[in-house]
N, C-alpha and C. Protein backbone atom coordinates (compact mmCIF):
# COMPACT_ATOMS: atom_id res chain seq x y z
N UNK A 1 136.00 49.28 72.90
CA UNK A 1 135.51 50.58 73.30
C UNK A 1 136.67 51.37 73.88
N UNK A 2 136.72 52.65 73.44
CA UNK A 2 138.29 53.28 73.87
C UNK A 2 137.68 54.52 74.67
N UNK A 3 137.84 54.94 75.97
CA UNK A 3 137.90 56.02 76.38
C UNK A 3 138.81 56.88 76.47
N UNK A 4 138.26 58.83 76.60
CA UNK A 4 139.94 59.28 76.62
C UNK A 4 140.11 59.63 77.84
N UNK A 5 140.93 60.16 78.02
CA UNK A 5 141.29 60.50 79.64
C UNK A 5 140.51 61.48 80.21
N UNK A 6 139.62 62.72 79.13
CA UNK A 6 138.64 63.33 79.83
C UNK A 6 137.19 62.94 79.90
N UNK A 7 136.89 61.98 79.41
CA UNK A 7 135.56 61.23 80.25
C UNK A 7 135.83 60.10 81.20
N UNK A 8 137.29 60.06 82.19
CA UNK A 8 137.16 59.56 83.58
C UNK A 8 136.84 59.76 84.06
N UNK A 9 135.83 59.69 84.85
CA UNK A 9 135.41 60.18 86.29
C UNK A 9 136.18 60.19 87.34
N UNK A 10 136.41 61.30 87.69
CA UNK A 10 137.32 61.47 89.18
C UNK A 10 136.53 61.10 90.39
N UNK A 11 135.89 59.77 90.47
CA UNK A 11 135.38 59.27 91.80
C UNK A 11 136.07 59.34 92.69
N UNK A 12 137.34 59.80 92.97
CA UNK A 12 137.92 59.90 94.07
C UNK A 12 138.23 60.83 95.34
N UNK A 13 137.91 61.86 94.10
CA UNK A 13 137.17 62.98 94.64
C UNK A 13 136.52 63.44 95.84
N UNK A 14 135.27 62.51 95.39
CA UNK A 14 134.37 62.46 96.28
C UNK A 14 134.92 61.35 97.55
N UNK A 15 135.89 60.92 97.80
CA UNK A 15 135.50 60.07 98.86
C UNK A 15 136.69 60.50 99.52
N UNK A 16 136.83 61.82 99.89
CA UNK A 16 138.21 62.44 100.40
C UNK A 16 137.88 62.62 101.56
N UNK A 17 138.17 61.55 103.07
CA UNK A 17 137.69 62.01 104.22
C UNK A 17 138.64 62.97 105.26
N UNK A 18 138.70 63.17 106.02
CA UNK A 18 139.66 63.73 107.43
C UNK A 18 140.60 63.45 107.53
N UNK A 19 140.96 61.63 107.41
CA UNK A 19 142.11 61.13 107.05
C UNK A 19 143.20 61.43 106.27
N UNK A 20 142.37 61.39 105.20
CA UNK A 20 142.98 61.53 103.39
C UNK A 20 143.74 62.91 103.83
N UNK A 21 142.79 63.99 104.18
CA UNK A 21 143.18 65.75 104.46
C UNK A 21 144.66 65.24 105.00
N UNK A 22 144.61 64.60 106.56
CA UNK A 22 145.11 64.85 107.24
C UNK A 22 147.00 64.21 106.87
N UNK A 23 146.56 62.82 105.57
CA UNK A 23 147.84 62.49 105.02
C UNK A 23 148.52 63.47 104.67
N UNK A 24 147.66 64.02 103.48
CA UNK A 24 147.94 65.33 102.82
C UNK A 24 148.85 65.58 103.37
N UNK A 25 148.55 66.90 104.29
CA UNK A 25 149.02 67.88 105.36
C UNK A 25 150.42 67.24 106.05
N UNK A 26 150.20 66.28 106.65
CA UNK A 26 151.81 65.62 106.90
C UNK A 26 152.44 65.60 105.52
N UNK A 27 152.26 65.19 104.56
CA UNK A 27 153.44 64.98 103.67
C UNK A 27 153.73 66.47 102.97
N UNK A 28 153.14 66.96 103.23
CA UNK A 28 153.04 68.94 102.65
C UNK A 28 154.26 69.15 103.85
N UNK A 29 154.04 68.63 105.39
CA UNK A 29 154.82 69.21 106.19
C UNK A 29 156.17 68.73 106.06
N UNK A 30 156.45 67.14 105.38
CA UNK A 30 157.26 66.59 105.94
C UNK A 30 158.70 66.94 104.63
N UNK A 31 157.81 67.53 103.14
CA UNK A 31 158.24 68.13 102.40
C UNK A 31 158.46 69.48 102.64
N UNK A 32 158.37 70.68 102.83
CA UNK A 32 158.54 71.47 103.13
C UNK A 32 158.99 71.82 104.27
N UNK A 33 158.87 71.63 105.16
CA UNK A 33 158.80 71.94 106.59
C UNK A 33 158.15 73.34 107.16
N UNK A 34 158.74 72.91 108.70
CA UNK A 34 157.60 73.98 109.26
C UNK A 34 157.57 75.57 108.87
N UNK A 35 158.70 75.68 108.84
CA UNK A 35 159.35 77.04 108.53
C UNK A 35 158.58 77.72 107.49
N UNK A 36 158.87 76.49 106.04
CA UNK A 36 158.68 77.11 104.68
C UNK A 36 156.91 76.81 104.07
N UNK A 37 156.20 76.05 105.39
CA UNK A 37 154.70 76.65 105.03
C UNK A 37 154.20 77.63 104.88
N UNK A 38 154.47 78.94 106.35
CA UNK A 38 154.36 80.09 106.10
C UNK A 38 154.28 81.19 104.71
N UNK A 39 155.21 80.80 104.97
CA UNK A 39 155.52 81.75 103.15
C UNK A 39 155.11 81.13 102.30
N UNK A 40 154.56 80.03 102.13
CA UNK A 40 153.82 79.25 100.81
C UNK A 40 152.09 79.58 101.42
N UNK A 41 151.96 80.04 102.12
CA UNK A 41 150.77 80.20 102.57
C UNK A 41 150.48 81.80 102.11
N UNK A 42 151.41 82.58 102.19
CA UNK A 42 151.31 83.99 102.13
C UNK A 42 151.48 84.15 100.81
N UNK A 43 152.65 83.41 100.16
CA UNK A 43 152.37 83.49 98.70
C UNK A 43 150.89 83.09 97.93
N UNK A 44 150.16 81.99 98.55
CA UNK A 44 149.21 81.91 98.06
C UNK A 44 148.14 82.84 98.52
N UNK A 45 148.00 83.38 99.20
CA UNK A 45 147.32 84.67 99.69
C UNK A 45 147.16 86.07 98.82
N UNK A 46 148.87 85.98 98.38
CA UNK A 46 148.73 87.07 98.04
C UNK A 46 148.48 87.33 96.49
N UNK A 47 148.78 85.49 95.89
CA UNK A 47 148.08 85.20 94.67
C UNK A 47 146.84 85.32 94.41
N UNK A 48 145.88 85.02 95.24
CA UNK A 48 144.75 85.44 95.25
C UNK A 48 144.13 86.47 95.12
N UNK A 49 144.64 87.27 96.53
CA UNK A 49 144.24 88.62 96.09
C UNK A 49 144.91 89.42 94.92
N UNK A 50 145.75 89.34 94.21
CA UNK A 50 145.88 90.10 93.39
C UNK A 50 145.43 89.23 91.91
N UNK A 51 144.90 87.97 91.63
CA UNK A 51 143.62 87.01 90.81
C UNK A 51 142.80 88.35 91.21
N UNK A 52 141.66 88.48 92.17
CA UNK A 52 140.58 89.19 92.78
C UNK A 52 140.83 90.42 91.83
N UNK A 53 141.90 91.73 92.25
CA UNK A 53 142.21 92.52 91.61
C UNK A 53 142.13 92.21 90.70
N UNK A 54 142.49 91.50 89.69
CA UNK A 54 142.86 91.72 87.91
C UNK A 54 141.30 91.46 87.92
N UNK A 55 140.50 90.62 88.10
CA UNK A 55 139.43 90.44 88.12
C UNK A 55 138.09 91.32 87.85
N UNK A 56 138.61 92.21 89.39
CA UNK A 56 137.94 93.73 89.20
C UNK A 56 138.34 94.74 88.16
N UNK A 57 139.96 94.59 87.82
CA UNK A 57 140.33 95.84 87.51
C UNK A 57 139.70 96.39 86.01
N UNK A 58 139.02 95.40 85.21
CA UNK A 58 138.73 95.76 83.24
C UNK A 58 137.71 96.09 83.94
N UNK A 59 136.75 96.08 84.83
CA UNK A 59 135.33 97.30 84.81
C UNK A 59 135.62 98.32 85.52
N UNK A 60 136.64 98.81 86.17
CA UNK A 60 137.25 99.95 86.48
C UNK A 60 137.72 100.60 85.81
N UNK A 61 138.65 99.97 84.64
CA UNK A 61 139.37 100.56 83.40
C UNK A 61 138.17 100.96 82.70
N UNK A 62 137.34 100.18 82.58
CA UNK A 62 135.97 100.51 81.41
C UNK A 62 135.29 101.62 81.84
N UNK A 63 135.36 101.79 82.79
CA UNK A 63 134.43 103.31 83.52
C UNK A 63 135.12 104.47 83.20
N UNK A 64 136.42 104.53 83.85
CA UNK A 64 137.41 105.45 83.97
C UNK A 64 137.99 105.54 82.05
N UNK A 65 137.93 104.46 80.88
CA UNK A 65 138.27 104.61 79.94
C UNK A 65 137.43 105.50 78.97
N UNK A 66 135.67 105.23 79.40
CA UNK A 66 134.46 105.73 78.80
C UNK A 66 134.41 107.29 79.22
N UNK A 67 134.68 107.57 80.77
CA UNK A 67 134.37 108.97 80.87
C UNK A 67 135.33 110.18 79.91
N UNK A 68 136.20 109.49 79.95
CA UNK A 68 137.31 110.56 78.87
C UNK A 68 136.69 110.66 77.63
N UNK A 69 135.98 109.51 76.86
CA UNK A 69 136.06 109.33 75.66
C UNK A 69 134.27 110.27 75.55
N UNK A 70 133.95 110.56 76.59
CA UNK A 70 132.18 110.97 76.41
C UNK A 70 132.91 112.59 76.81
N UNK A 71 133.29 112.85 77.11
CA UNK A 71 133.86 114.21 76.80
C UNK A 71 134.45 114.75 75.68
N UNK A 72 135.05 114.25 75.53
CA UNK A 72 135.61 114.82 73.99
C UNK A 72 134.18 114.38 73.08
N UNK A 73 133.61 113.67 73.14
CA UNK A 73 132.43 114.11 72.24
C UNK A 73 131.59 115.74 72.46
């Protein structure tokens, strides 16, 4: 019986406690350091919000693209 790698179950997932977080977070710190979290924090911030924007922006374009085009009719 051969499975492929996308019907593994990521059980591990689920069993991610306080601990696990808290390894994480030290080895995030102990790689980066204190300094260069900041700005990996703000970069991801500001990735987001501008994800959000593009997000919004095609039914804004679609409004603002339609009213021109219902005039010239």
């Amino acid at each position: 019986m051969t499975t492929s790698f996308l019907n593994i179950p990521l059980l591990f997932l689920q069993e991610i406690g306080i601990k696990e977080l808290l390894l994480i977070a030290l080895v995030v710190l102990l790689l980066f350091g204190g300094k260069k979290i900041p700005e990996l924090m703000r970069g991801l911030g500001s990735g987001i919000r501008e994800f959000k924007d593009a997000k919004d922006e095609p039914s804004k374009k679609g409004t603002k693209a339609d009213a021109p085009d219902a005039k010239a009719n």
